[in-house]
Protein backbone atom coordinates (compact mmCIF):
# COMPACT_ATOMS: atom_id res chain seq x y z
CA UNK A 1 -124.63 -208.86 -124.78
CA UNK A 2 -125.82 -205.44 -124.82
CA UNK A 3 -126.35 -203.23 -122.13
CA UNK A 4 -128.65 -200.70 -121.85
CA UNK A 5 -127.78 -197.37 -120.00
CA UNK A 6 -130.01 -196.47 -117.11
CA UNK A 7 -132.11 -193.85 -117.46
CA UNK A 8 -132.03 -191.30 -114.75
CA UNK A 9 -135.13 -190.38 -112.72
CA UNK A 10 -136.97 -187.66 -113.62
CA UNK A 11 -137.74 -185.00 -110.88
CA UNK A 12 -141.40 -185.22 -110.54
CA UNK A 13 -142.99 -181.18 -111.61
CA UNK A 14 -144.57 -179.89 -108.65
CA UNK A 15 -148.28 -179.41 -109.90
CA UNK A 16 -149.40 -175.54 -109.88
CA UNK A 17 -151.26 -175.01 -106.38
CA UNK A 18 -155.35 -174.16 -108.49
CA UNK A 19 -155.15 -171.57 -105.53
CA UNK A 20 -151.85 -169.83 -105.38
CA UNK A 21 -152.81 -169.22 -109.49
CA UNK A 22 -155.84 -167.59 -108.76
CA UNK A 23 -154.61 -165.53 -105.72
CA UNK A 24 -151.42 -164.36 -108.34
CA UNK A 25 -153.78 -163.40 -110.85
CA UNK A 26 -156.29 -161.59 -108.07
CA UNK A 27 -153.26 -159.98 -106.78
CA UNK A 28 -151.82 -158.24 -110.30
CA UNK A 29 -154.91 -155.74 -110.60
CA UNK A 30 -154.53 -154.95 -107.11
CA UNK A 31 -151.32 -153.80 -108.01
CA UNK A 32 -151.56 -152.08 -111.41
CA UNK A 33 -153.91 -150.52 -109.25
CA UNK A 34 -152.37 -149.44 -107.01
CA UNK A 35 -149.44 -147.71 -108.93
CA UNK A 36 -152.37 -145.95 -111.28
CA UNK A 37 -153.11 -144.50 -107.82
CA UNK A 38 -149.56 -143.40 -107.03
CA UNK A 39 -149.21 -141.85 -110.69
CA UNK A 40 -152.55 -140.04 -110.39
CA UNK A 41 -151.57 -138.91 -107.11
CA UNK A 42 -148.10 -137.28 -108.17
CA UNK A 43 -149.81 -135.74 -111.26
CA UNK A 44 -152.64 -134.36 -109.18
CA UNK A 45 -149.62 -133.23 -106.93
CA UNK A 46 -148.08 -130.61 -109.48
CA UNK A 47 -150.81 -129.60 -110.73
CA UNK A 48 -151.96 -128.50 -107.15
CA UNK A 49 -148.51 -126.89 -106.88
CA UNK A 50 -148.68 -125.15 -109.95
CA UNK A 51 -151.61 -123.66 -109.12
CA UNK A 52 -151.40 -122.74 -105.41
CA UNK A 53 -148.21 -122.30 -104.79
CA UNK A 54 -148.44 -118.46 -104.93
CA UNK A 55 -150.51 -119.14 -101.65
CA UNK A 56 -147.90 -121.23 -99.97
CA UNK A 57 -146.13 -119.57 -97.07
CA UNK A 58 -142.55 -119.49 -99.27
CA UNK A 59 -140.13 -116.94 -99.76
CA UNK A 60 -139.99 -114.71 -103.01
CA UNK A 61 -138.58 -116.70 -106.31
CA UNK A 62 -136.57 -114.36 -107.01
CA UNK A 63 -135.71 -112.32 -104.24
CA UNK A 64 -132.04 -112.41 -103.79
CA UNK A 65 -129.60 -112.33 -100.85
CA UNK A 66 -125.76 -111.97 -101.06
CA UNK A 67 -124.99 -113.02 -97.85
CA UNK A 68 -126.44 -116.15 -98.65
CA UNK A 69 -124.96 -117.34 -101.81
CA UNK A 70 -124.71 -121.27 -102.39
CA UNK A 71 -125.71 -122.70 -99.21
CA UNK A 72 -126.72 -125.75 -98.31
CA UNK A 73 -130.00 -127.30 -96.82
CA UNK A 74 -130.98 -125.25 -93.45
CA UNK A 75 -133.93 -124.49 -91.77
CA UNK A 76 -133.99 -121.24 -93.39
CA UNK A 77 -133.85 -122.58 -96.80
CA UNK A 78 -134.76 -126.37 -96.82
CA UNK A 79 -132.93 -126.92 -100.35
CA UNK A 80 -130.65 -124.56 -100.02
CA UNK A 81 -129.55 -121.19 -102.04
CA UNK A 82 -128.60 -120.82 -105.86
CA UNK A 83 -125.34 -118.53 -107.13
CA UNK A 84 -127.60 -115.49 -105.81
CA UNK A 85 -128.83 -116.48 -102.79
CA UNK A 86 -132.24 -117.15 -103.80
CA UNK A 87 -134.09 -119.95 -102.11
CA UNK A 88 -133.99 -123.41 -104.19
CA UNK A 89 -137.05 -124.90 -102.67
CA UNK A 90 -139.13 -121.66 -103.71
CA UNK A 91 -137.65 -121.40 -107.25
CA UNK A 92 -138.28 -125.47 -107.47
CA UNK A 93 -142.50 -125.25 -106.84
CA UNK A 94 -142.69 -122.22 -108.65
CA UNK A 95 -140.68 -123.69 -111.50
CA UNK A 96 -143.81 -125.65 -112.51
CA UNK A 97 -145.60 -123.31 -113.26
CA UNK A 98 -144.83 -121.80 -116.77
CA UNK A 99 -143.45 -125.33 -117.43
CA UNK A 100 -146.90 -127.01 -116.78
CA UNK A 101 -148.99 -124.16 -118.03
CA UNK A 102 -146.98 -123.91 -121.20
CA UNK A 103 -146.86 -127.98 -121.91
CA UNK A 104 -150.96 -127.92 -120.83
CA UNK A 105 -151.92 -125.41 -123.62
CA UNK A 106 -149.87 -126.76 -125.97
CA UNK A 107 -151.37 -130.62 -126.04
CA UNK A 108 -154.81 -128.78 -125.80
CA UNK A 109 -154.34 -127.11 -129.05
CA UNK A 110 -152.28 -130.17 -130.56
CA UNK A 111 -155.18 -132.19 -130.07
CA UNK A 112 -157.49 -130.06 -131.20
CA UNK A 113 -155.66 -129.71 -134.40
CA UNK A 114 -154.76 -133.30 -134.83
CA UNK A 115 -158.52 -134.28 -134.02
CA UNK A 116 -159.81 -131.90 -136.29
CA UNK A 117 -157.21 -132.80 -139.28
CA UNK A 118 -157.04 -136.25 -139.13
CA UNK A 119 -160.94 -136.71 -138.92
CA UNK A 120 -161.09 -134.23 -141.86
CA UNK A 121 -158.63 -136.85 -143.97
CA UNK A 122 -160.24 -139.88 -143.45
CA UNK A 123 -163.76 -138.61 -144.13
CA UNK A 124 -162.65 -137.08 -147.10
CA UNK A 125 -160.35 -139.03 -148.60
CA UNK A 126 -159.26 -138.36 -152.11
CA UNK A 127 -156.76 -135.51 -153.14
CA UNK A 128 -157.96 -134.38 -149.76
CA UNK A 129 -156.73 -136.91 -147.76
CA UNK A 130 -153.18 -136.54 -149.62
CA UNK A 131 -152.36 -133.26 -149.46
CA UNK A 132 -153.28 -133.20 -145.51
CA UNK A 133 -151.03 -136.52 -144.73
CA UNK A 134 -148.40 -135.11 -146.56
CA UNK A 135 -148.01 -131.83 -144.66
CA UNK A 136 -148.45 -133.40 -141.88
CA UNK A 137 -145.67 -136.23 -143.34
CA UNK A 138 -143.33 -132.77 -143.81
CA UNK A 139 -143.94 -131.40 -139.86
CA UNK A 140 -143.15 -135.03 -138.79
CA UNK A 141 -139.88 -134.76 -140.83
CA UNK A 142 -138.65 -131.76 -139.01
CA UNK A 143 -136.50 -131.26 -135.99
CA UNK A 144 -138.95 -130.39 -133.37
CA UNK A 145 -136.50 -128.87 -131.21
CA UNK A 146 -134.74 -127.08 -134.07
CA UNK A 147 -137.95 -125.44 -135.19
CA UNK A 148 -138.46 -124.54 -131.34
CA UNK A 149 -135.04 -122.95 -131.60
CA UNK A 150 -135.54 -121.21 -135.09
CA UNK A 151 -138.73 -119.47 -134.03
CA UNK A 152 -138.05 -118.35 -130.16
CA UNK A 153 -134.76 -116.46 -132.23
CA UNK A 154 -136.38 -114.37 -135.16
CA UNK A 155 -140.22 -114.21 -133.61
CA UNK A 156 -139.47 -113.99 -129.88
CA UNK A 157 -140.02 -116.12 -126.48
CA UNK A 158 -143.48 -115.05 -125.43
CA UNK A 159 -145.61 -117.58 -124.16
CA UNK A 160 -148.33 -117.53 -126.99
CA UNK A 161 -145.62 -117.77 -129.69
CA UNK A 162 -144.03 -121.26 -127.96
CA UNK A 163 -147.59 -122.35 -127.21
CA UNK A 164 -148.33 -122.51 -130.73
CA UNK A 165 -145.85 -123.55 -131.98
CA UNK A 166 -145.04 -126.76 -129.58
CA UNK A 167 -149.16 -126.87 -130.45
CA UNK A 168 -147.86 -126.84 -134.35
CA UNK A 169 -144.90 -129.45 -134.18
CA UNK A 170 -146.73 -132.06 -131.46
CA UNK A 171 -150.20 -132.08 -133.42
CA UNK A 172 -148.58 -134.32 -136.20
CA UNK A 173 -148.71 -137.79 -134.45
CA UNK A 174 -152.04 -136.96 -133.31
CA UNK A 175 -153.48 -136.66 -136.92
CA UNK A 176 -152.35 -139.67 -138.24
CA UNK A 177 -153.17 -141.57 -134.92
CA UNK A 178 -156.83 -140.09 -135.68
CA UNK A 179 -156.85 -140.44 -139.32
CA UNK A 180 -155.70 -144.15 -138.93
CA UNK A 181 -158.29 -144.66 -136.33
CA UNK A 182 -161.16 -143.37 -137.62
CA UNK A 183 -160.62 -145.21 -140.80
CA UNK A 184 -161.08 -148.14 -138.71
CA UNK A 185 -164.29 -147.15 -137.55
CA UNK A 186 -166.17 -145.29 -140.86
CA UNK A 187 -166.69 -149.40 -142.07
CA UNK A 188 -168.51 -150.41 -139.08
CA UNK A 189 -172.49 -151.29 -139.09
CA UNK A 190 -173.16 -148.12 -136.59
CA UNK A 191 -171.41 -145.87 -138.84
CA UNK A 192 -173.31 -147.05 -142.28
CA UNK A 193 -176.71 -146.79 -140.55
CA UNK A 194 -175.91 -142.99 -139.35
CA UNK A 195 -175.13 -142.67 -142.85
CA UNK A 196 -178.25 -143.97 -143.90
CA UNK A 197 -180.15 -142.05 -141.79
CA UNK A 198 -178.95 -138.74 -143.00
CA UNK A 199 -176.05 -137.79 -140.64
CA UNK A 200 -173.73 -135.44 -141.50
CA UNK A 201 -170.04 -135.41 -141.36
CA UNK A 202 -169.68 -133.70 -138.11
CA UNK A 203 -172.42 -135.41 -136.61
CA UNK A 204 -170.85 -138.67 -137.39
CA UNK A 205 -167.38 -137.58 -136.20
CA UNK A 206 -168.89 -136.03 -132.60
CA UNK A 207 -171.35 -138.90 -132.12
CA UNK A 208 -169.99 -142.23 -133.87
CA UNK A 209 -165.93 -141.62 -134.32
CA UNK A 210 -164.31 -140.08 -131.61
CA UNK A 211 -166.57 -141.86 -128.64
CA UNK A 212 -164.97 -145.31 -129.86
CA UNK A 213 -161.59 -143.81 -130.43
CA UNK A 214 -161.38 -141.64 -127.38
CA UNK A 215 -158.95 -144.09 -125.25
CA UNK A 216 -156.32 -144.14 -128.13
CA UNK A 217 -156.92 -140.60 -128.79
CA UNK A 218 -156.10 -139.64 -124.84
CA UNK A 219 -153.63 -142.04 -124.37
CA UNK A 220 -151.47 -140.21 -127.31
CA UNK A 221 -152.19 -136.60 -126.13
CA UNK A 222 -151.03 -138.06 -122.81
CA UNK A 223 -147.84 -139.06 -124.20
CA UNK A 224 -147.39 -136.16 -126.29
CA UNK A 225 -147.84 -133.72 -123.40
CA UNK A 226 -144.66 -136.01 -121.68
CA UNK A 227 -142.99 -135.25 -124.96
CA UNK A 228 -143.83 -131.30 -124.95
CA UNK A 229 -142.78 -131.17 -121.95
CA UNK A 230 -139.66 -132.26 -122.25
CA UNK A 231 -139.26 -130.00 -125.21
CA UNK A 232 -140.07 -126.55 -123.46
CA UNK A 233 -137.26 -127.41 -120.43
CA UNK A 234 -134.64 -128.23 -122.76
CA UNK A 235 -135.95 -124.79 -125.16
CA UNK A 236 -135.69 -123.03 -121.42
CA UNK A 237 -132.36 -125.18 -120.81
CA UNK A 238 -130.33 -123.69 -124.27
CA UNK A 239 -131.78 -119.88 -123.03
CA UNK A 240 -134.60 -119.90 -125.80
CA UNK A 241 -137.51 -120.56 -123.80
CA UNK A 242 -138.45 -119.34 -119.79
CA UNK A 243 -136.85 -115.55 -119.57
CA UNK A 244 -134.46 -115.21 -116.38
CA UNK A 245 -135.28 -114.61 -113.58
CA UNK A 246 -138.41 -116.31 -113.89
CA UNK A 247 -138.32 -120.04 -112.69
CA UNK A 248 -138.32 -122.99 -114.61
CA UNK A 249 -137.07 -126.41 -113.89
CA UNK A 250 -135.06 -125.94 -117.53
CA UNK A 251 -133.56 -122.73 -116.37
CA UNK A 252 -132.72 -123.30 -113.04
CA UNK A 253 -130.37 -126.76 -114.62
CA UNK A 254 -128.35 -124.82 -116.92
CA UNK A 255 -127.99 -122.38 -114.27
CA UNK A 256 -127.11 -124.49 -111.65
CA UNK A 257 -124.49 -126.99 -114.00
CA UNK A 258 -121.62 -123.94 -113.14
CA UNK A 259 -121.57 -124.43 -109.46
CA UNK A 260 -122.73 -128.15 -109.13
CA UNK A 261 -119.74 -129.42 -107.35
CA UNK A 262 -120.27 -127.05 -104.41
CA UNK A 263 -124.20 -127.03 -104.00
CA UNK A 264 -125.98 -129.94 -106.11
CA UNK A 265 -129.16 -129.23 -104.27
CA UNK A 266 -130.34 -126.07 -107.29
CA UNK A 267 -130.17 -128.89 -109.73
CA UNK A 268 -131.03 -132.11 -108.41
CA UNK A 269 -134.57 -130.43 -107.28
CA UNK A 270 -135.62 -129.56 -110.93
CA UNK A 271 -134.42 -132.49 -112.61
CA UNK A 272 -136.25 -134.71 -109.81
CA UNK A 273 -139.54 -132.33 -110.11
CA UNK A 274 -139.70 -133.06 -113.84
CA UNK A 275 -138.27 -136.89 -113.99
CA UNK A 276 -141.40 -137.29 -111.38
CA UNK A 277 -143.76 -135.52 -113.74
CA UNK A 278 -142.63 -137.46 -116.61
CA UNK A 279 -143.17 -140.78 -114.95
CA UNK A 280 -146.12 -140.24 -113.55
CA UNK A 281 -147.68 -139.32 -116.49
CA UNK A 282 -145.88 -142.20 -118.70
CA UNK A 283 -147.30 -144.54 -115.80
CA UNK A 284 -150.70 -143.85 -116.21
CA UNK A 285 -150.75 -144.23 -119.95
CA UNK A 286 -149.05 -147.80 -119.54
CA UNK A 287 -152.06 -148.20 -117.13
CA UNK A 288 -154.88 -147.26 -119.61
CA UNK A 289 -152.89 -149.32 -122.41
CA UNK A 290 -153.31 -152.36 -120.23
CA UNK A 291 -157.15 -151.47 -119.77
CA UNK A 292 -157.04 -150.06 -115.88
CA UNK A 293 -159.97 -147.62 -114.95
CA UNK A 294 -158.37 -144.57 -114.30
């Protein structure tokens, strides 16, 4: 006679509570919220200190002192001294400065340029439209930071000449973003009726385009600025970019790698001032991806 095996009990599924569901999904916005805040906040932060800090009661950037070489964190200097004495905390707040200024113009003018050449492509289209994505194809190609290199050596490290041409090499990804996107948008209904009614190609850009691609559009710009950024400390890192003794968060790392075993304090601060900027900004474009008012 056959047997048949018995079949073990099955643990009953605790049912989802209607109200614990509800309160989780009340709670996630609250949160998202609430770290949009905290990235806004350090943002606003630097670019307060970047700003003001030549009103801030600190001691000279570069003012050196050779009795004070490589010290620690005292209430004389909070963050210690560098190889020559000069005060880290002072050199740290000012080090934003040409870094923020320099990264700010930059993504201005990159977006400019990629607004104004990838609208241009997709309202031309044609041979138009080729010979505009293919250039732009060709500066994608390239080695940003080998370009940076190239030009700060045979045309010099002034501020203009990096500006444009971080400006140059960062506008790329913005084009075709802008291209692609307003492609997307020349078939809709709105855009046929301004047709209709005798718009022009500028008028439909300023009016129709970019007001229903403006959240992609400043989301990338956002991200590029993270990416210039980066670029112009690590120019300023390899002694192509920020001119000694000026102060920037680049510099002061390269010159602080020597003597890091005796005072880490020159180049923690710079590399924690920049990682915070970088975050911050990378935070709030995760934000606006997911659809949180900023």
């Amino acid at each position: 006679m056959s047997t048949v095996d018995p079949v073990d009990p099955v643990d009953p599924v605790d049912p989802v509570d209607p109200v614990d569901d509800i309160d989780a999904r009340a709670t996630a916005p609250r949160r998202r919220r609430r770290w949009l805040s905290v990235g806004a906040a350090v943002v606003a932060g630097h670019v307060l200190l970047a700003l003001f800090v030549p009103l801030l009661p600190l001691q000279a950037p570069t003012a050196q002192d050779a009795t004070a070489v490589l010290q620690g964190s005292s209430g004389a200097h909070w963050l210690g001294t560098d190889d020559l004495g000069r005060d880290v905390l002072s050199r740290t707040l000012w080090g934003g400065r040409p870094s923020i200024g320099i990264a700010f113009g930059a993504v201005l003018l990159a977006a400019l340029l990629g607004v104004l050449i990838g609208a241009a492509a997709a309202l031309a289209g044609g041979w138009l439209d080729d010979v505009l994505m293919r250039v732009n194809d060709v500066l994608l190609a390239l080695p940003s930071l080998l370009v940076l290199m190239l030009m700060a050596s045979f045309v010099g490290r002034q501020p203009v000449v990096l500006t444009l041409t971080l400006a140059v090499m960062y506008a790329p990804p913005i084009a075709r973003l802008v291209r692609g996107a307003t492609l997307g948008v020349l078939g809709r209904d709105f855009v046929v009726a301004a047709r209709l009614r005798g718009a022009g190609s500028g008028e439909i850009v300023v009016r129709e385009v970019l007001p229903n691609i403006r959240g992609v559009v400043i989301t990338e710009v956002a991200m590029q600025f993270s990416w210039i950024l980066l670029a112009f400390s690590s120019l300023s890192f390899l002694g192509l970019g920020t001119t000694p003794p000026t102060p920037e968060w680049g510099l002061m790392v390269a010159g602080a790698r020597t003597y890091i075993t005796i005072n880490a304090l020159p180049l923690v601060a710079p590399m924690v001032m920049l990682a915070s900027l970088v975050l911050a900004v990378n935070s709030l474009i995760d934000r606006s991806a997911l659809g949180e008012p900023s």
